[in-house]
Protein backbone atom coordinates (compact mmCIF):
# COMPACT_ATOMS: atom_id res chain seq x y z
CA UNK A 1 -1.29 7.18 71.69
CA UNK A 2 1.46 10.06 72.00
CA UNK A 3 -0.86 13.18 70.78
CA UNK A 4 1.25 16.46 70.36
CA UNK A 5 1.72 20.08 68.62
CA UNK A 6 4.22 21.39 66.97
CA UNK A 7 5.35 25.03 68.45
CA UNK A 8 4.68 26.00 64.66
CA UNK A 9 1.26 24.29 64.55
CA UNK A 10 0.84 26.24 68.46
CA UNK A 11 2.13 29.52 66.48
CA UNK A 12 -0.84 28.84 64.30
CA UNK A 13 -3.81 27.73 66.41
CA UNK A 14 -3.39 31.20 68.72
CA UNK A 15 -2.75 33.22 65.68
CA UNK A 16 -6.01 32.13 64.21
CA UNK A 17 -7.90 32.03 67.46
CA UNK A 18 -6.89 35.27 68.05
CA UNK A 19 -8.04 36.20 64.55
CA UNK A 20 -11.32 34.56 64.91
CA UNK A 21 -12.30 36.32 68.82
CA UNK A 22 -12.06 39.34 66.56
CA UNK A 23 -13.95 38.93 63.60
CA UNK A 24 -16.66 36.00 64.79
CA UNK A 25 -17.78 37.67 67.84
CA UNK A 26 -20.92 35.50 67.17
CA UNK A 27 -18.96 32.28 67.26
CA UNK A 28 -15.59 33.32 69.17
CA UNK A 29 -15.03 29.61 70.10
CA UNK A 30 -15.88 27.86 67.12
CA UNK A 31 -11.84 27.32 66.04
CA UNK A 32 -11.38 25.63 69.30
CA UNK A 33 -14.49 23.32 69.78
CA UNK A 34 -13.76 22.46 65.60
CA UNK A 35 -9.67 21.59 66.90
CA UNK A 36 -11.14 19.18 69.64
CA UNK A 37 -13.13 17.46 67.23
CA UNK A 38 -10.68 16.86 64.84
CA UNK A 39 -8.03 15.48 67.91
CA UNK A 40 -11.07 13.46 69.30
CA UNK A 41 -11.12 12.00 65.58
CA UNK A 42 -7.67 11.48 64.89
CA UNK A 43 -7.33 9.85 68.23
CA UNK A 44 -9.89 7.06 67.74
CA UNK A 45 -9.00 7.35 63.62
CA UNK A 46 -5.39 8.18 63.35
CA UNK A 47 -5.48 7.21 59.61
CA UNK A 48 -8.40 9.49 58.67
CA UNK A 49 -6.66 11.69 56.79
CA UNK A 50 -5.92 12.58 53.33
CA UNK A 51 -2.44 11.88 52.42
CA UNK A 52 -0.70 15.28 51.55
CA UNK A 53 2.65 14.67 51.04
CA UNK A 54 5.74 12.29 52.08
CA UNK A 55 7.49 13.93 55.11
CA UNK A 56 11.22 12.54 55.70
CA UNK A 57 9.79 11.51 59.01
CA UNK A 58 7.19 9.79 57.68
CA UNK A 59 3.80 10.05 55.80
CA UNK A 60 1.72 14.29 56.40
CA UNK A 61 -1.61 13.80 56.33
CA UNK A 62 -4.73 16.61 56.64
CA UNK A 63 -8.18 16.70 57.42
CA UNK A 64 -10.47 19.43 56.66
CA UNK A 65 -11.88 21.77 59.94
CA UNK A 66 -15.61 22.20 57.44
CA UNK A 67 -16.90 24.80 59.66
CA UNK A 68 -14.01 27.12 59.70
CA UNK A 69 -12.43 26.36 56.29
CA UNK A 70 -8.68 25.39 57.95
CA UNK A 71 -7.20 22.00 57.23
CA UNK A 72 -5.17 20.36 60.09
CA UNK A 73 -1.61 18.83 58.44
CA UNK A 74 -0.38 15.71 60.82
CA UNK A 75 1.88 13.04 60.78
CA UNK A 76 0.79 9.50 62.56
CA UNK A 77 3.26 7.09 63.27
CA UNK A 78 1.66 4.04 63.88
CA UNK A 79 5.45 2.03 64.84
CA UNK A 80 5.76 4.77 67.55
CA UNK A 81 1.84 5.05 68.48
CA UNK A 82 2.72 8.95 67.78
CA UNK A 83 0.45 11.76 66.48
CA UNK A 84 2.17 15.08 65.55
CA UNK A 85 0.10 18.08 64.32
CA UNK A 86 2.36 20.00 62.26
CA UNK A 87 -0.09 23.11 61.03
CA UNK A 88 -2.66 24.41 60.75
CA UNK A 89 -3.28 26.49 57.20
CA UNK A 90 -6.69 27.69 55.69
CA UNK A 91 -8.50 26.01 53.11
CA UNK A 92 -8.89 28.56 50.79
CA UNK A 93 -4.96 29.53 50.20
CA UNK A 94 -3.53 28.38 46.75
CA UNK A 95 -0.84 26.71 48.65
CA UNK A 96 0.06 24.11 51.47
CA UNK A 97 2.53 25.51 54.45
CA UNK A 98 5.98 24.47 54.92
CA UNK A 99 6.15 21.56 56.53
């Protein structure tokens, strides 16, 4: 399978890295062990996800990062044997990011 990141899912994952390093000094890695899991996951489960919304590229999908509250939005593409993160966008926000 084709596993990648969107620059605006990479704009995200260092923005809230960077965030976390500062304010979890007890856990600084914790985003990035929690992102490895999830793309361990979606590798061997592409289709784990909840359905979010219908992309014109094909069908968004998210699963939930528990630990640090941030869902992961992806599109698999099973005709292409493609995974795409598209964002990354915490939990607790009242709204889902552009995608």
């Amino acid at each position: 399978m084709t596993f990648s990141i969107s620059r605006r899912a990479r704009r995200r994952i260092e923005k809230i890295q960077a965030w976390w390093v500062e304010h979890r000094p007890a856990a600084p890695a914790l985003f990035l062990d929690e992102l490895e899991e999830a793309e361990r996951l979606l590798r061997a489960q592409p289709d784990v996800g909840m359905i979010y919304d219908a992309h014109r590229s094909g069908l968004v999908r998210r699963v939930l990062l528990t630990r640090t509250h941030h869902h992961l939005y992806y599109r698999y593409r099973a005709d292409r044997d493609e995974l795409v993160v598209l964002s990354l966008w915490g939990a607790p926000r009242e709204r889902g990011p552009k995608l």
